[in-house]
C-alpha atoms as a PDB file:
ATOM      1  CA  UNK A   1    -126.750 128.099  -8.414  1.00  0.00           C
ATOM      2  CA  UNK A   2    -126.945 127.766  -4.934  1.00  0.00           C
ATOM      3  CA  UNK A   3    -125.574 130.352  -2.790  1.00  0.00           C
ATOM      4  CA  UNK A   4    -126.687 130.970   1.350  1.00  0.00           C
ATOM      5  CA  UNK A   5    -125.506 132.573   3.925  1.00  0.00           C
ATOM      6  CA  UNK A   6    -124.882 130.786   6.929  1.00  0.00           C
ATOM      7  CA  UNK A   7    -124.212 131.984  10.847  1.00  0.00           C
ATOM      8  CA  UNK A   8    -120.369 131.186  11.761  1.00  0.00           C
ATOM      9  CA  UNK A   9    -119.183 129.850  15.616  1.00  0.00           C
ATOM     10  CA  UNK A  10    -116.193 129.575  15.639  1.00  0.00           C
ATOM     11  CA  UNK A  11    -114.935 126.189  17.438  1.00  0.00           C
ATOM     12  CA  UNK A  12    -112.374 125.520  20.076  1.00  0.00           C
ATOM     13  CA  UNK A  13    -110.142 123.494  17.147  1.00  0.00           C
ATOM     14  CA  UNK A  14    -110.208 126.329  15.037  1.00  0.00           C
ATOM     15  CA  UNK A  15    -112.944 125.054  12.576  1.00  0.00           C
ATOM     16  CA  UNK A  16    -116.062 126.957  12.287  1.00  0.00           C
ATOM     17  CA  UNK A  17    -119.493 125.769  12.386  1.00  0.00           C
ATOM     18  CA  UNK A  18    -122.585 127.126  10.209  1.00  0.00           C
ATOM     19  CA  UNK A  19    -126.086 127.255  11.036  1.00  0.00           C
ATOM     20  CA  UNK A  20    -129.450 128.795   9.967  1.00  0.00           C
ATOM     21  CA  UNK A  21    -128.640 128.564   6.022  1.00  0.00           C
ATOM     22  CA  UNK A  22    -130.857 131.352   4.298  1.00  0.00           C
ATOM     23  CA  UNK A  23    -130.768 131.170   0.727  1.00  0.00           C
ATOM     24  CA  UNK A  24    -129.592 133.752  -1.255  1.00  0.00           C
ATOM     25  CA  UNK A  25    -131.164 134.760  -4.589  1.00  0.00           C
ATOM     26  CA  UNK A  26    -128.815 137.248  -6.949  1.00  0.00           C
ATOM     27  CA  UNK A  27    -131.256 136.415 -10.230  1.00  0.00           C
ATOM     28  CA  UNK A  28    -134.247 137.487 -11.219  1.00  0.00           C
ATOM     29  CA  UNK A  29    -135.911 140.911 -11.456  1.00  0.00           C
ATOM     30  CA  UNK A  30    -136.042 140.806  -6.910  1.00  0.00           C
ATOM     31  CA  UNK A  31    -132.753 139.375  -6.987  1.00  0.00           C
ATOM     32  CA  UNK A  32    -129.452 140.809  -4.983  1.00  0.00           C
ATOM     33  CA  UNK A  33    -128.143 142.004  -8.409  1.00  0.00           C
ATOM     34  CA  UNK A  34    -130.990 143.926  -9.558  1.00  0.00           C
ATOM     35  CA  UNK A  35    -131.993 145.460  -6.187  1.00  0.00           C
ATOM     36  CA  UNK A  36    -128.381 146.599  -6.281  1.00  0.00           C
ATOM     37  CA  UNK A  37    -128.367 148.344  -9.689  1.00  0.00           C
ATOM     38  CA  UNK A  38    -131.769 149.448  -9.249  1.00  0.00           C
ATOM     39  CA  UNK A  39    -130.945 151.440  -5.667  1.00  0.00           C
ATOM     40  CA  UNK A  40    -127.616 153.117  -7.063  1.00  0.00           C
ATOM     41  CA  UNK A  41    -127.694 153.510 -11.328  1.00  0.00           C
ATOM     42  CA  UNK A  42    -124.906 155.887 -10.919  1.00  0.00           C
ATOM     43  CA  UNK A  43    -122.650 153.294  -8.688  1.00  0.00           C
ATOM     44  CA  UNK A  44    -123.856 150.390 -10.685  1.00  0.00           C
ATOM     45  CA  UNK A  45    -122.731 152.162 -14.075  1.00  0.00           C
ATOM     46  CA  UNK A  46    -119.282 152.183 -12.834  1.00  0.00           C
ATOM     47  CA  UNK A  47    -117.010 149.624 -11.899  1.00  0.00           C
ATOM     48  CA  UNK A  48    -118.121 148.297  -8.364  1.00  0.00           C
ATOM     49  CA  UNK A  49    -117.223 145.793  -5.676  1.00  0.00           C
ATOM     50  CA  UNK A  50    -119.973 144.184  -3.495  1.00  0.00           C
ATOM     51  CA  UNK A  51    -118.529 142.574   0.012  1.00  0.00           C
ATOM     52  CA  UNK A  52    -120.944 140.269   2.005  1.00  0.00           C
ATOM     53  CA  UNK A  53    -121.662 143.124   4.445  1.00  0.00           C
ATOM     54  CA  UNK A  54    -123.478 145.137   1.483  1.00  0.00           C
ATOM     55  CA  UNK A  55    -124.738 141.870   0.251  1.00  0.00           C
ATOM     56  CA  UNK A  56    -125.917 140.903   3.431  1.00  0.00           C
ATOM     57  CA  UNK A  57    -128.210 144.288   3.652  1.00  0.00           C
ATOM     58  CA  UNK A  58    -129.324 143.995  -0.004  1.00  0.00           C
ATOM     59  CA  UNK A  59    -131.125 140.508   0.911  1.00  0.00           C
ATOM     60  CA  UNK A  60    -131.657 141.499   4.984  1.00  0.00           C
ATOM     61  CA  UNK A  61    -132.544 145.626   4.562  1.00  0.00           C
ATOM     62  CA  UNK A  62    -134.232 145.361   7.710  1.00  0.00           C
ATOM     63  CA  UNK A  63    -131.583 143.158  10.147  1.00  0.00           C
ATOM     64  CA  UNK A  64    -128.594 143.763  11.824  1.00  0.00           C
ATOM     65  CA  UNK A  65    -126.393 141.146  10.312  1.00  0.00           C
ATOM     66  CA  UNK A  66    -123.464 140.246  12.078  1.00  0.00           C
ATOM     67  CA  UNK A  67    -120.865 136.909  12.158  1.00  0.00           C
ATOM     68  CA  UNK A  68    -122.377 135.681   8.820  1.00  0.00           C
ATOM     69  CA  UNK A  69    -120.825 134.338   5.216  1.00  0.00           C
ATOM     70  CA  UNK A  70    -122.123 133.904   2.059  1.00  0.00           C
ATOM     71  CA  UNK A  71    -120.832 130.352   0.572  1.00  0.00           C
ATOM     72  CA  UNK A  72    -121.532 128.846  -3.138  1.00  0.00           C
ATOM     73  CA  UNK A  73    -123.169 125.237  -2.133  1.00  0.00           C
ATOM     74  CA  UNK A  74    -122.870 122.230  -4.600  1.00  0.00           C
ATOM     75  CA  UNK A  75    -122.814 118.757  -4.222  1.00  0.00           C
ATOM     76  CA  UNK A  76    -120.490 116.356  -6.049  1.00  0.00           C
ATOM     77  CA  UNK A  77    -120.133 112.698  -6.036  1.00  0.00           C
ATOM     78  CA  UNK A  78    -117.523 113.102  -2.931  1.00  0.00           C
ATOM     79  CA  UNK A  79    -120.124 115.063  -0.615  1.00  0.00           C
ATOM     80  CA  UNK A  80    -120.781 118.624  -0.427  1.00  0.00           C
ATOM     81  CA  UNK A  81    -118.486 121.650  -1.791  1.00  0.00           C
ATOM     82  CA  UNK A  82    -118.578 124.886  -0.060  1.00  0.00           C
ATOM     83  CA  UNK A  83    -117.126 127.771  -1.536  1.00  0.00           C
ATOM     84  CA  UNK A  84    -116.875 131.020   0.528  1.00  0.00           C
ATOM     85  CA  UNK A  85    -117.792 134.345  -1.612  1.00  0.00           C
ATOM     86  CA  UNK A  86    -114.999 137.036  -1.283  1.00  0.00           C
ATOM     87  CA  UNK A  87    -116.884 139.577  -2.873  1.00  0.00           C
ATOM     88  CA  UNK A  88    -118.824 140.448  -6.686  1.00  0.00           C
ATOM     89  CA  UNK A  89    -117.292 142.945  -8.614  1.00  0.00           C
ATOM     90  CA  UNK A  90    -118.807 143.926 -11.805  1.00  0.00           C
ATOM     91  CA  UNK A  91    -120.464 147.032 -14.459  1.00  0.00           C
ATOM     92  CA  UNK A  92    -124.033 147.174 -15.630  1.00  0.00           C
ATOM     93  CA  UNK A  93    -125.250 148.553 -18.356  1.00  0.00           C
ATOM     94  CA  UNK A  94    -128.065 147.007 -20.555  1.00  0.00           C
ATOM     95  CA  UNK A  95    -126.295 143.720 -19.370  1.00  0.00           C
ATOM     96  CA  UNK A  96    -124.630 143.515 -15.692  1.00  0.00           C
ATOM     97  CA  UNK A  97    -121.527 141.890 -16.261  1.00  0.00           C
ATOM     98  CA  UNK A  98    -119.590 140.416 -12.947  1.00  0.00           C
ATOM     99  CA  UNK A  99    -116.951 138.468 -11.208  1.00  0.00           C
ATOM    100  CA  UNK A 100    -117.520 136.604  -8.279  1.00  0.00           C
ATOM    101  CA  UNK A 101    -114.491 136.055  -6.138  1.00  0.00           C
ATOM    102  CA  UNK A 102    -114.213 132.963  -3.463  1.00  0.00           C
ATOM    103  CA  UNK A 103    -112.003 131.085  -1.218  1.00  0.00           C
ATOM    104  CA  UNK A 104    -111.922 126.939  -1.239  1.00  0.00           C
ATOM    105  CA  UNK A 105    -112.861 125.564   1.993  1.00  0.00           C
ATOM    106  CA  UNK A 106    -112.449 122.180   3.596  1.00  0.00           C
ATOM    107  CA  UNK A 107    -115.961 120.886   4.701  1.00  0.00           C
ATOM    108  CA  UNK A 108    -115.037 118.628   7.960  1.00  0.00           C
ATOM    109  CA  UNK A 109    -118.213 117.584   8.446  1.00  0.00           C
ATOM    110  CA  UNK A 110    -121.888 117.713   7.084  1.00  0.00           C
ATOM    111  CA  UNK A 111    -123.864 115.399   8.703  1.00  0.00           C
ATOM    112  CA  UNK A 112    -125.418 116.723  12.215  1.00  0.00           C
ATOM    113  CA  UNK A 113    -123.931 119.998  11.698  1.00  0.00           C
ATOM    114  CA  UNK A 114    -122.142 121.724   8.873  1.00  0.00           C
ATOM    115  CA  UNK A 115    -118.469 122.385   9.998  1.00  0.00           C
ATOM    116  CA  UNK A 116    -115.644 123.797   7.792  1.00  0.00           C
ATOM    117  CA  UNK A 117    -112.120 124.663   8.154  1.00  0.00           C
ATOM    118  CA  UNK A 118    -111.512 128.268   7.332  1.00  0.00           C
ATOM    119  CA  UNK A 119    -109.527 128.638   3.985  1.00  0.00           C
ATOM    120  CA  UNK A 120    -106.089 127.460   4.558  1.00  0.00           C
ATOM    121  CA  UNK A 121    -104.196 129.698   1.362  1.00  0.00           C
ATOM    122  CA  UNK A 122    -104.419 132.663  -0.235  1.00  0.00           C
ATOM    123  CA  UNK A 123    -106.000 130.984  -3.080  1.00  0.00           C
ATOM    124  CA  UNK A 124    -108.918 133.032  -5.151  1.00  0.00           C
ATOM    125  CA  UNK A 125    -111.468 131.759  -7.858  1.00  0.00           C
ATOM    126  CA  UNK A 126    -113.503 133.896 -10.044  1.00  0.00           C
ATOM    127  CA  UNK A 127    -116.361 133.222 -11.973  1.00  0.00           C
ATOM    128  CA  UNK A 128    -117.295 135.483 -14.650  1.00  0.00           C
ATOM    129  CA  UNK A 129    -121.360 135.905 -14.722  1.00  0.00           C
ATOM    130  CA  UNK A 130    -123.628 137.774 -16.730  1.00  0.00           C
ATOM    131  CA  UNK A 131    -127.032 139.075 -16.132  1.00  0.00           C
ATOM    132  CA  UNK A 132    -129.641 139.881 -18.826  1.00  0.00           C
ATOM    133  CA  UNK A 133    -130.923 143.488 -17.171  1.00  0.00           C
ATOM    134  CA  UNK A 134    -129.057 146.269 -16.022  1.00  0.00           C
ATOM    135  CA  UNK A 135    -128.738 150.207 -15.699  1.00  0.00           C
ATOM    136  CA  UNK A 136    -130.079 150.723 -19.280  1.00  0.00           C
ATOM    137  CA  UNK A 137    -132.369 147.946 -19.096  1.00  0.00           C
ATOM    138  CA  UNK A 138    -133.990 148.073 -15.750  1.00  0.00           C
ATOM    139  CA  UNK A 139    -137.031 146.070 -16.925  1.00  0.00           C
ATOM    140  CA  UNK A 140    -134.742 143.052 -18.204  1.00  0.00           C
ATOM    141  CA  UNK A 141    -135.357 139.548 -17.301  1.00  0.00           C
ATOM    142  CA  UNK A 142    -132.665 139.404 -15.020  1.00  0.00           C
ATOM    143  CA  UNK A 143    -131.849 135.905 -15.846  1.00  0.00           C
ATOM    144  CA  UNK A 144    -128.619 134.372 -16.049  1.00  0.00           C
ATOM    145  CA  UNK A 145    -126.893 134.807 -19.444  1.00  0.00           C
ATOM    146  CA  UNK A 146    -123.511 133.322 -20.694  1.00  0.00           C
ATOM    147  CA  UNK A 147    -120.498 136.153 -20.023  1.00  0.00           C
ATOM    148  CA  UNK A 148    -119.205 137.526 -23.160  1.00  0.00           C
ATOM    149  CA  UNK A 149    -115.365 136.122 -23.124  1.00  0.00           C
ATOM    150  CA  UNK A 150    -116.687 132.817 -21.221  1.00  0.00           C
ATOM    151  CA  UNK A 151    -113.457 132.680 -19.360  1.00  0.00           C
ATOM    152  CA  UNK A 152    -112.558 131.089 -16.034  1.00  0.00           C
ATOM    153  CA  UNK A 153    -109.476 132.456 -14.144  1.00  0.00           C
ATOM    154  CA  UNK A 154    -107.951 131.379 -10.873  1.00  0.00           C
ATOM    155  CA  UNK A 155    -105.792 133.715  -9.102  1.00  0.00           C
ATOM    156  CA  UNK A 156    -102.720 132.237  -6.637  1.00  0.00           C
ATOM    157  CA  UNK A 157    -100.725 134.158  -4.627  1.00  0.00           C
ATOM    158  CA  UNK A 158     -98.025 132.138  -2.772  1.00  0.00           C
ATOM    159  CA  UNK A 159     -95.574 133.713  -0.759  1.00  0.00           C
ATOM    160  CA  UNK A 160     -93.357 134.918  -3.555  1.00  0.00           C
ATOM    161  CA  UNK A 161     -95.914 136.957  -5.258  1.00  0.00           C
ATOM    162  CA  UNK A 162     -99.279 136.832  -6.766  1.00  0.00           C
ATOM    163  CA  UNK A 163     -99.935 134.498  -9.858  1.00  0.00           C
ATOM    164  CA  UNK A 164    -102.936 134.274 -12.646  1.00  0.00           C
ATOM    165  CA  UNK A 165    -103.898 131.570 -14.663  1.00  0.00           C
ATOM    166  CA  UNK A 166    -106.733 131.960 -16.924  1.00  0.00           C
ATOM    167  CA  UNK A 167    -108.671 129.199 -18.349  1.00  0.00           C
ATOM    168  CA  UNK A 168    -111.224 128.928 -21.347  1.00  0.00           C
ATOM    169  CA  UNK A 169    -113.995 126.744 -21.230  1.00  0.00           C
END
């Protein structure tokens, strides 16, 4: 997975441009995830919600970080895909089970510069993700592991109301 979190200017069209990409790690026994758990048990044992802000500090403890977002990178056969994080909710216990939230964006351009159009709808997709380490197993592997219901959900909310549809894969 490739996730990074990029600087935003905002443009005089109303598209934003990103800059200085700084990959993001949430794997792994130094990753986001496990510094998170690790720093708060009690919070982690609970149901919690990460926003970029406190992911932001996890993976920058020492910077001021300010007009920043955290975006989901892959590239397909059309280009590249950006996908903006919302935020990571989730529960760990030997396992840290979680669902990460983001917006679709429009990538304008991605040649010279990286420029997006901010997210157009109120249109949400989760991922469920599982981690192999958590509260009760602080000295797990941390690795990626396959989510117990393996479900994918998209949530819509059009004007009228708000909307689920959950997928299996």
């Amino acid at each position: 997975m490739s996730f990074k979190s990029y600087a935003l200017h905002p443009q005089p069209d109303g598209t934003l441009a990103l800059d200085d990409p700084q990959p993001l790690v949430f794997s792994g026994k130094q990753g986001l995830i496990a510094r998170f758990v690790r720093s708060d048990p009690r919070r982690a044992g609970e149901p919690w919600r990460l926003c970029p802000g406190e992911l932001h500090a996890l993976a920058f403890p020492d910077t001021l970080i300010r007009d920043r977002a955290i975006f989901f990178e892959q590239v397909v056969e059309a280009g590249l895909e950006l996908q903006w994080l919302q935020s990571v909710q989730g529960v760990s216990t030997a396992r840290t089970e979680m669902m990460f939230s983001f917006s679709p964006v429009k990538v304008v351009r991605s040649l010279a510069s990286l420029v997006i159009a901010p997210p157009t709808s109120d249109c949400v997709y989760t991922e469920g993700l599982e981690l192999e380490g958590g509260v009760l197993a602080p000295n797990g592997s941390w690795h990626w592991g396959r989510p117990h219901l393996a479900l994918g959900g998209v949530v819509l909310q059009p004007a009228g109301g708000a909307k689920t549809l959950v997928a299996g894969r």
